[in-house]
Protein backbone atom coordinates (compact mmCIF):
# COMPACT_ATOMS: atom_id res chain seq x y z
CA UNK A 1 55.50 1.25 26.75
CA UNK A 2 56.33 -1.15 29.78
CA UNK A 3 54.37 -4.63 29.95
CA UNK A 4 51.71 -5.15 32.17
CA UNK A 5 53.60 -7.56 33.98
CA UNK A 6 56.28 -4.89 34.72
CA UNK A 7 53.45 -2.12 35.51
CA UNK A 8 52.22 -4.60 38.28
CA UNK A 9 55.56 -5.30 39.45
CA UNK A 10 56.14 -1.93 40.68
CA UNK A 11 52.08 -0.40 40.74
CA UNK A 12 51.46 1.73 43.96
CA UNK A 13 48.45 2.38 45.05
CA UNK A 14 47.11 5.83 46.60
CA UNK A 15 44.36 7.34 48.32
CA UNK A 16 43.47 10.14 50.67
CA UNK A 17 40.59 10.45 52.83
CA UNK A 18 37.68 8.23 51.91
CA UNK A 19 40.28 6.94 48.95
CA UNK A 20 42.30 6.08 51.64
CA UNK A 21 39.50 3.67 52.94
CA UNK A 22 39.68 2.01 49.26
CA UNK A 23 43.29 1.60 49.18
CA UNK A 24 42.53 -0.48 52.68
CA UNK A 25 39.65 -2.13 51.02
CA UNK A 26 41.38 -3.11 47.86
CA UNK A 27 44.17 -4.71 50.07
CA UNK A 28 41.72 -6.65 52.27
CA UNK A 29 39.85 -8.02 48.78
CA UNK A 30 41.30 -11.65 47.25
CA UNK A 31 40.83 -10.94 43.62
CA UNK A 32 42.79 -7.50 43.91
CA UNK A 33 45.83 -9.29 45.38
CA UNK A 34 48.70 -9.52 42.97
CA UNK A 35 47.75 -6.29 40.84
CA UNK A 36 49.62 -4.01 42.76
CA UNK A 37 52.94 -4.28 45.11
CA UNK A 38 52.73 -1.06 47.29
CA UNK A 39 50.04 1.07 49.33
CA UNK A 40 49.64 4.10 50.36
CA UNK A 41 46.67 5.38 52.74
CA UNK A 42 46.28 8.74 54.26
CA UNK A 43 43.56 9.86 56.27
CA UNK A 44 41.20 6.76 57.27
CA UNK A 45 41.63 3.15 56.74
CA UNK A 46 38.39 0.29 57.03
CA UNK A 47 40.71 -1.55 59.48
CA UNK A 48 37.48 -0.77 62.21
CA UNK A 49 33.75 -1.03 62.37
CA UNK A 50 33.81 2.82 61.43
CA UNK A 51 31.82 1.93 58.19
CA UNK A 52 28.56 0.12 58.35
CA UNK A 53 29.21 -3.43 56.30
CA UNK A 54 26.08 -4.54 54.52
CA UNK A 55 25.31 -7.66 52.55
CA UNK A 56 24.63 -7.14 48.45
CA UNK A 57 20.98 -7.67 49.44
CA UNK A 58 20.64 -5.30 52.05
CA UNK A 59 22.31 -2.45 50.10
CA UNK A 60 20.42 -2.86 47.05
CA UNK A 61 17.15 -2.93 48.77
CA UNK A 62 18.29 0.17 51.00
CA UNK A 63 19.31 2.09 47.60
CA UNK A 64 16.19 1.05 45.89
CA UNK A 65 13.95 2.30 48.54
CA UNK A 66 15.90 5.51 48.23
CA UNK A 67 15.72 5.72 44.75
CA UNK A 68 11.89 5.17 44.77
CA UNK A 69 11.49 7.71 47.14
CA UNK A 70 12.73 9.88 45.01
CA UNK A 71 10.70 8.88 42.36
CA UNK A 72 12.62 6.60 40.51
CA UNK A 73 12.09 3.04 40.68
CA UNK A 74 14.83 2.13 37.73
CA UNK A 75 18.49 3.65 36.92
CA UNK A 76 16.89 5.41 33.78
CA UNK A 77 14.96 7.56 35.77
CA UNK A 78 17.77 8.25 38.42
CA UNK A 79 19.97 9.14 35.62
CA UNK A 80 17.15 11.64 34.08
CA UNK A 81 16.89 13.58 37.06
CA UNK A 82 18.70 16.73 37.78
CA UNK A 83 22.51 16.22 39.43
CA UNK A 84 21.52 19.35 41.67
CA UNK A 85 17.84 17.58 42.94
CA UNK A 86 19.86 13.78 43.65
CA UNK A 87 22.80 15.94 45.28
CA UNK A 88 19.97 17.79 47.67
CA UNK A 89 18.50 14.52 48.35
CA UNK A 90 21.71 12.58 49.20
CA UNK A 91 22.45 15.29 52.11
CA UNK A 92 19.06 14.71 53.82
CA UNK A 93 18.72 12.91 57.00
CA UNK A 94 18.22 9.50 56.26
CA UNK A 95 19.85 9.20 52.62
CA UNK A 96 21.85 6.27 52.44
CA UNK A 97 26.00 6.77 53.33
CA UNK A 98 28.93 5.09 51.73
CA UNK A 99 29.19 1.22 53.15
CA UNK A 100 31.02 -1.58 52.45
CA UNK A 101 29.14 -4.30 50.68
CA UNK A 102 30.46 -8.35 50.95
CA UNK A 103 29.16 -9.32 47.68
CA UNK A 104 30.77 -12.16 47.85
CA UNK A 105 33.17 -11.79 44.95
CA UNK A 106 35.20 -9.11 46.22
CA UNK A 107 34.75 -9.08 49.55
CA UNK A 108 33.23 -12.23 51.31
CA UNK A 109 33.80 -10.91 54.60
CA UNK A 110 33.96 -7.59 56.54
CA UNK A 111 37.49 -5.66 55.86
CA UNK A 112 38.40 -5.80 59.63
CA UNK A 113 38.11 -9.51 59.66
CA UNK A 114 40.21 -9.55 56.95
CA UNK A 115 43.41 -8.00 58.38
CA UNK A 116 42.26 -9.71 61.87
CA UNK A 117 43.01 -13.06 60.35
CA UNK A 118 46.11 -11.85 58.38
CA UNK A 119 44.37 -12.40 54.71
CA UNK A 120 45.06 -9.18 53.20
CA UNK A 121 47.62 -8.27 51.10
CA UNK A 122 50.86 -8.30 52.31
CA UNK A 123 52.78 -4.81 50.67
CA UNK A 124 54.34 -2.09 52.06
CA UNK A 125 51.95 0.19 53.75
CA UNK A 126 52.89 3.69 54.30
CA UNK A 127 49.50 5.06 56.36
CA UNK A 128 49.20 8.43 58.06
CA UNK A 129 46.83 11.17 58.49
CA UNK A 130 47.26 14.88 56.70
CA UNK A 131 47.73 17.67 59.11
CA UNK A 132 44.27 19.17 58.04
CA UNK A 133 42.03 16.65 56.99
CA UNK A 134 38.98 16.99 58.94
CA UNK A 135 40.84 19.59 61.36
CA UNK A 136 38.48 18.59 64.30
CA UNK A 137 40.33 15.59 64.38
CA UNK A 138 43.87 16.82 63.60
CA UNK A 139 43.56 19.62 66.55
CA UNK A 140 46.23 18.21 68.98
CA UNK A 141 46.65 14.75 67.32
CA UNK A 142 48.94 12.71 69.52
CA UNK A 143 49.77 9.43 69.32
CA UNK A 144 47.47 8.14 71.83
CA UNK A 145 44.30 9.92 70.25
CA UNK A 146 45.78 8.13 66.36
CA UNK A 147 45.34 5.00 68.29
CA UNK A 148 42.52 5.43 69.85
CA UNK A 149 40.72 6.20 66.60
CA UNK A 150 42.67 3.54 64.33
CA UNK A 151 40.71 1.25 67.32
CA UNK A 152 37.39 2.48 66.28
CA UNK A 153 36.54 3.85 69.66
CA UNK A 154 35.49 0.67 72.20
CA UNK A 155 34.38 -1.61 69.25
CA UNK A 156 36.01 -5.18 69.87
CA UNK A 157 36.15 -5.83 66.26
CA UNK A 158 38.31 -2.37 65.62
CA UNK A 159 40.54 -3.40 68.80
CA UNK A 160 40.89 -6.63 67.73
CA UNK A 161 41.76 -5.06 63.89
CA UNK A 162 44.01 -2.43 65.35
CA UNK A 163 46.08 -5.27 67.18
CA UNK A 164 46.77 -6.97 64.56
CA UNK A 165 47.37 -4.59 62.02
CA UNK A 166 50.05 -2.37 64.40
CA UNK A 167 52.02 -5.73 64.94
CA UNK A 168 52.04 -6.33 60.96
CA UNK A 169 52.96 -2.73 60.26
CA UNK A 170 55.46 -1.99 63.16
């Protein structure tokens, strides 16, 4: 069995879809640096404001509020419940989403600023998008409609993120 030292050496890293916007995330965090040597990303990236960014605080009190209006106010009780009740409840209106949280050990600042300033990690990035992941996107992709959405839309920080990650990945 190979050393961890050589497993780092050559690790890749994959994801597709919202694993995609881990792979992007792990780059973008300090402590991750230096486990892995290659990246792969298909289908999204958190190079743009797409995903809220929330502080440890915020997100905890958001989840907790959830969770309480559920009935739970501790992870026992979340646990005890039904999978099918907490998966009924998570597709409501107004159930909390997937965000990015700085907490300040693994990310200190939001992803986009990351790359913005040039601090991520600096491996070989192959990035693309799969013919038929969410298809109302992929309909007559062309390069100017990849861009568009790699920019986040008009958000300056997803402009400014798409700048500089298209002149360190040209």
């Amino acid at each position: 069995m190979p050393s961890l030292a050589a497993i780092r050496a050559t690790l890749t890293i994959f994801g597709e879809s919202a694993g995609s916007f881990a792979v992007s995330t792990l780059m973008a965090a300090a402590p991750a640096q230096g486990l892995f040597q290659k990246a792969i990303g298909e289908s999204g990236g958190a190079f743009s404001d797409a995903l809220p960014t929330q502080t440890r605080e915020a997100a905890e009190n958001r989840d907790q509020a959830w969770a309480e209006s559920l009935g739970a106010s501790t992870l026992a009780e979340l646990r005890a419940m039904p999978a099918a009740a907490l998966i009924d409840a998570a597709a409501k209106d107004g159930a909390p989403h997937f965000s990015t949280v700085l907490d300040g050990r693994m990310l200190t600042e939001p992803v986009p600023d990351t790359y913005q300033k040039g601090r991520q990690a600096h491996v070989p990035l192959l990035a693309g998008w799969n013919r038929d992941e969410n298809a109302s996107l992929a309909n007559d992709m062309t390069v100017e409609k990849w861009e568009g959405l790699c920019r986040g839309g008009n958000s300056p920080t997803g402009q400014k993120s798409f700048s500089s990650l298209s002149r360190r990945y040209r």
